[in-house]
Protein backbone atom coordinates (compact mmCIF):
# COMPACT_ATOMS: atom_id res chain seq x y z
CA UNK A 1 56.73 184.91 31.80
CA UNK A 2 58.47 185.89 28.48
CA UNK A 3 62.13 187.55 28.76
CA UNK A 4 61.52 190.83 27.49
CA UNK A 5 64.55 192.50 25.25
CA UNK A 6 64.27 195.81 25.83
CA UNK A 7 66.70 198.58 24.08
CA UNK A 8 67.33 201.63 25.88
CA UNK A 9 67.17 204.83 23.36
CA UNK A 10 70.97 205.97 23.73
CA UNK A 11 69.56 209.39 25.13
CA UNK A 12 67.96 207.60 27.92
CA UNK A 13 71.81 205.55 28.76
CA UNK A 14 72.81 207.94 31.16
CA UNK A 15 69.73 207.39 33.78
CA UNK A 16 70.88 203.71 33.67
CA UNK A 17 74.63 204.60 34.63
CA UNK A 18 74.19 206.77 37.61
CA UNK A 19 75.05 204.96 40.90
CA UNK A 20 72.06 205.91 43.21
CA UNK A 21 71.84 202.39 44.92
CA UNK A 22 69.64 200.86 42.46
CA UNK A 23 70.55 198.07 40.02
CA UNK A 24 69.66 198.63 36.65
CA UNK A 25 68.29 196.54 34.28
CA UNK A 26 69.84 194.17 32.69
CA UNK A 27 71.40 192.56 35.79
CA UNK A 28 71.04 189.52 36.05
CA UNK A 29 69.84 189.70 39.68
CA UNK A 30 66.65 191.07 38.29
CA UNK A 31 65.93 187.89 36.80
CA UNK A 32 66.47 185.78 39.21
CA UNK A 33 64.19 184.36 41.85
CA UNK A 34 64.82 185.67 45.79
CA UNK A 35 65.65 183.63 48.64
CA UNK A 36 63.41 182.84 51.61
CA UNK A 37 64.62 185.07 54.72
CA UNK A 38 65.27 182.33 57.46
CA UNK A 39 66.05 184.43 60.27
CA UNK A 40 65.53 187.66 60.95
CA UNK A 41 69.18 189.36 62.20
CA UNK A 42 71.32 192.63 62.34
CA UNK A 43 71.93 192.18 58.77
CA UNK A 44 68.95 191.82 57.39
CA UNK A 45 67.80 194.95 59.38
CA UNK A 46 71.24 196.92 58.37
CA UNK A 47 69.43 195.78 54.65
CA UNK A 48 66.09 197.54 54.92
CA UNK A 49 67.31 200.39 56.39
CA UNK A 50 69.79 201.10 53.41
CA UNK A 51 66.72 199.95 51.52
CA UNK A 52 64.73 202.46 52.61
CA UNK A 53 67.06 205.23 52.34
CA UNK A 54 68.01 203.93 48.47
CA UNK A 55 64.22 204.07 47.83
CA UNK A 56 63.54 207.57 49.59
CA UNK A 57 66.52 209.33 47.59
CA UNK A 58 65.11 208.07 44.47
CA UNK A 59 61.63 209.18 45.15
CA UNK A 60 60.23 205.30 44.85
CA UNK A 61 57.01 204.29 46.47
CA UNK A 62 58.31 201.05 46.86
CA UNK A 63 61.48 198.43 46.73
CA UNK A 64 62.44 194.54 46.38
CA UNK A 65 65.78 193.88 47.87
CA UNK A 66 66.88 192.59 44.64
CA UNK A 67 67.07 196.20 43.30
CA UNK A 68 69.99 196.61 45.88
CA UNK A 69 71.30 193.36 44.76
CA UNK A 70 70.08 191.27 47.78
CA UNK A 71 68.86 188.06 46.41
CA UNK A 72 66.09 188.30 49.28
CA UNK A 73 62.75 187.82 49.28
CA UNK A 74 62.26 191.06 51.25
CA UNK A 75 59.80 194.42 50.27
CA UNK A 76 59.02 198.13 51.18
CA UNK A 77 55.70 199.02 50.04
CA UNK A 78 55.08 203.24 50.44
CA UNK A 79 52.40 204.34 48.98
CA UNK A 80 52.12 208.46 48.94
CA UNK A 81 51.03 209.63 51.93
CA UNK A 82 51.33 206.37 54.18
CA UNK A 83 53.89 204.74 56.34
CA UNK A 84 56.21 202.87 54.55
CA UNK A 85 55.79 198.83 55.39
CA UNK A 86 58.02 196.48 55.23
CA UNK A 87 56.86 192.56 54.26
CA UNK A 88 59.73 190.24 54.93
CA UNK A 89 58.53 186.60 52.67
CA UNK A 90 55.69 188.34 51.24
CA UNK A 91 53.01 185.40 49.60
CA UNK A 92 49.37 186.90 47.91
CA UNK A 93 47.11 184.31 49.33
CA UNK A 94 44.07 185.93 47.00
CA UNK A 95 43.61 188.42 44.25
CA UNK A 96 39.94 190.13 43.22
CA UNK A 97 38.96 192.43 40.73
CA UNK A 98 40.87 194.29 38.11
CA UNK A 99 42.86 197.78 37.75
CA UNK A 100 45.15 199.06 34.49
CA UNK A 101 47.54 201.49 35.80
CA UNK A 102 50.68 203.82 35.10
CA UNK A 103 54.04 201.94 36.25
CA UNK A 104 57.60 202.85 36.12
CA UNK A 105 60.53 200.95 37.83
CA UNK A 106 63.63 202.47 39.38
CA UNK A 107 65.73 199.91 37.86
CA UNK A 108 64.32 200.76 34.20
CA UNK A 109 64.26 204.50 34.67
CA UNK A 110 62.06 206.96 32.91
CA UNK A 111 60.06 203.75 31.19
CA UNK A 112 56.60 203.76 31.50
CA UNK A 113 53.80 202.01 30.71
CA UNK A 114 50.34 200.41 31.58
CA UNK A 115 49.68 197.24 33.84
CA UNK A 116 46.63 195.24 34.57
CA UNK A 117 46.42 193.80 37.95
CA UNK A 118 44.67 192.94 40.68
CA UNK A 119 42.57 195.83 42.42
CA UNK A 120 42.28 193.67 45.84
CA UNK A 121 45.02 191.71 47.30
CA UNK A 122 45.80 189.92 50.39
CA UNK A 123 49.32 189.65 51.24
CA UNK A 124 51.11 187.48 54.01
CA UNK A 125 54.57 187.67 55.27
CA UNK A 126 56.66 188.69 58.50
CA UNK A 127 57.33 191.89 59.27
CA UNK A 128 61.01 193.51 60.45
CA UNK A 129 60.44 192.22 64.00
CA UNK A 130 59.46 188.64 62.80
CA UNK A 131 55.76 189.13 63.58
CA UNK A 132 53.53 187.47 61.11
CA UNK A 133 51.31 190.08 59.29
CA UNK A 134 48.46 189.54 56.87
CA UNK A 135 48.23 192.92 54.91
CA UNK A 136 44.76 193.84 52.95
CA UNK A 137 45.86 196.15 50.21
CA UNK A 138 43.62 197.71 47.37
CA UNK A 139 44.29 200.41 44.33
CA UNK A 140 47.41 201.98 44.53
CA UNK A 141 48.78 199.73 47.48
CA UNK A 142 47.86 196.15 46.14
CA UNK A 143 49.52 197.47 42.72
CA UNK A 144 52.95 198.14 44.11
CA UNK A 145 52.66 195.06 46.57
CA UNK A 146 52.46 192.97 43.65
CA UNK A 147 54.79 194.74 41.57
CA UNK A 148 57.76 194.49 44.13
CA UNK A 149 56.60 190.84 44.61
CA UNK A 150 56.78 190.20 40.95
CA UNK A 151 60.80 191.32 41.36
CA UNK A 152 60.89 188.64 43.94
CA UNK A 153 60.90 186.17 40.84
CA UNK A 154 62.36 188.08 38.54
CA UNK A 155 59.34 189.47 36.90
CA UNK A 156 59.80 193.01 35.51
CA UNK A 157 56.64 195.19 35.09
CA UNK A 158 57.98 195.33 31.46
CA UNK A 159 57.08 191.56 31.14
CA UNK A 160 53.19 192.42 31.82
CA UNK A 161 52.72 196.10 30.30
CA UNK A 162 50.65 196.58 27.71
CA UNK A 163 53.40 196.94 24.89
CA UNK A 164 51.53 199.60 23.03
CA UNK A 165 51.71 201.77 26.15
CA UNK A 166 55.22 201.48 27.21
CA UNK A 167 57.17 204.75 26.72
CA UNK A 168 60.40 206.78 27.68
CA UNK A 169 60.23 210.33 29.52
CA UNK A 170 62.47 212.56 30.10
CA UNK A 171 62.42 214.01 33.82
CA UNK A 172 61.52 217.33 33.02
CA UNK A 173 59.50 219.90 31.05
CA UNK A 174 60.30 221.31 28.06
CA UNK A 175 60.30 224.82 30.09
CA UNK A 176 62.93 222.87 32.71
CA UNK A 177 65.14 221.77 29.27
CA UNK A 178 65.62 225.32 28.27
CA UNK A 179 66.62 226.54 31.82
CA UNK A 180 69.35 223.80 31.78
């Protein structure tokens, strides 16, 4: 996967300096591959909680620990409307069918753009209480599944958008701006 230089519009700096939990790109722990989890303990449970509430106050739908700057190969997949899941080791044993879709990370705020990936996925790992789980995700869920996976080794959704489509947004409306 190419290293993608990306230059963030100076009016866009200021969602990349607030300290919400979330590393920001371009730390280098973004670009680096995650551990294995060898045992599951009281840290690495201390870890997903703050994980999940680091994800839930920024509105995500989904986190790699690496985005708290864990170097662990540990994910929270929550689509709307489900129950988050954790997938501790997380491997995609198969991939079927194809899906372009909307991203946006939370460490390379208000960037967007479109992704192809898989529409089907099968995904093994472990969950929080060291149970082996075999997860079969489609749409929505497969696509963050393998985009938190892809932060696992340092892939950025950056590297595979669609460069035409990738674009910054403000957080609010025009209407919202003049309210301000």
């Amino acid at each position: 996967m190419k290293e993608t230089n990306l230059v963030v519009p100076a009016e866009f700096r200021v969602y990349f300096e607030r300290d919400d939990g979330v590393v920001k790109y371009p730390d280098p722990i973004l670009r680096k591959t995650a551990k294995s989890v060898q045992r599951i303990t009281p840290d690495l449970d201390a870890l997903i909680e703050h994980m999940m509430r680091v994800m839930k106050r920024a509105n995500g739908i989904g986190l790699a620990a690496p985005q708290v700057g864990v170097p662990l190969r540990v994910i929270i997949v929550a689509p709307p409307d489900q129950q988050p899941r954790v997938i501790i080791n997380p491997q995609v044993l198969e991939r079927s069918g194809e899906q372009v879709g909307l991203e946006g990370c939370l460490s390379i705020p208000q960037l967007f753009g479109d992704v192809k990936r898989a529409k089907h996925i099968v995904l093994r790992g472990i969950n929080r209480h060291g149970k082996p789980i075999r997860l079969h995700l489609e749409d929505t869920p497969a696509r963050i599944a393998l985009h938190e996976v892809d932060h696992l080794d340092g892939v950025l959704f950056i590297d595979r958008a669609i460069p035409e489509t990738l674009r910054w947004e403000h957080p609010y409306t025009e209407d919202e701006e003049e309210a301000v």
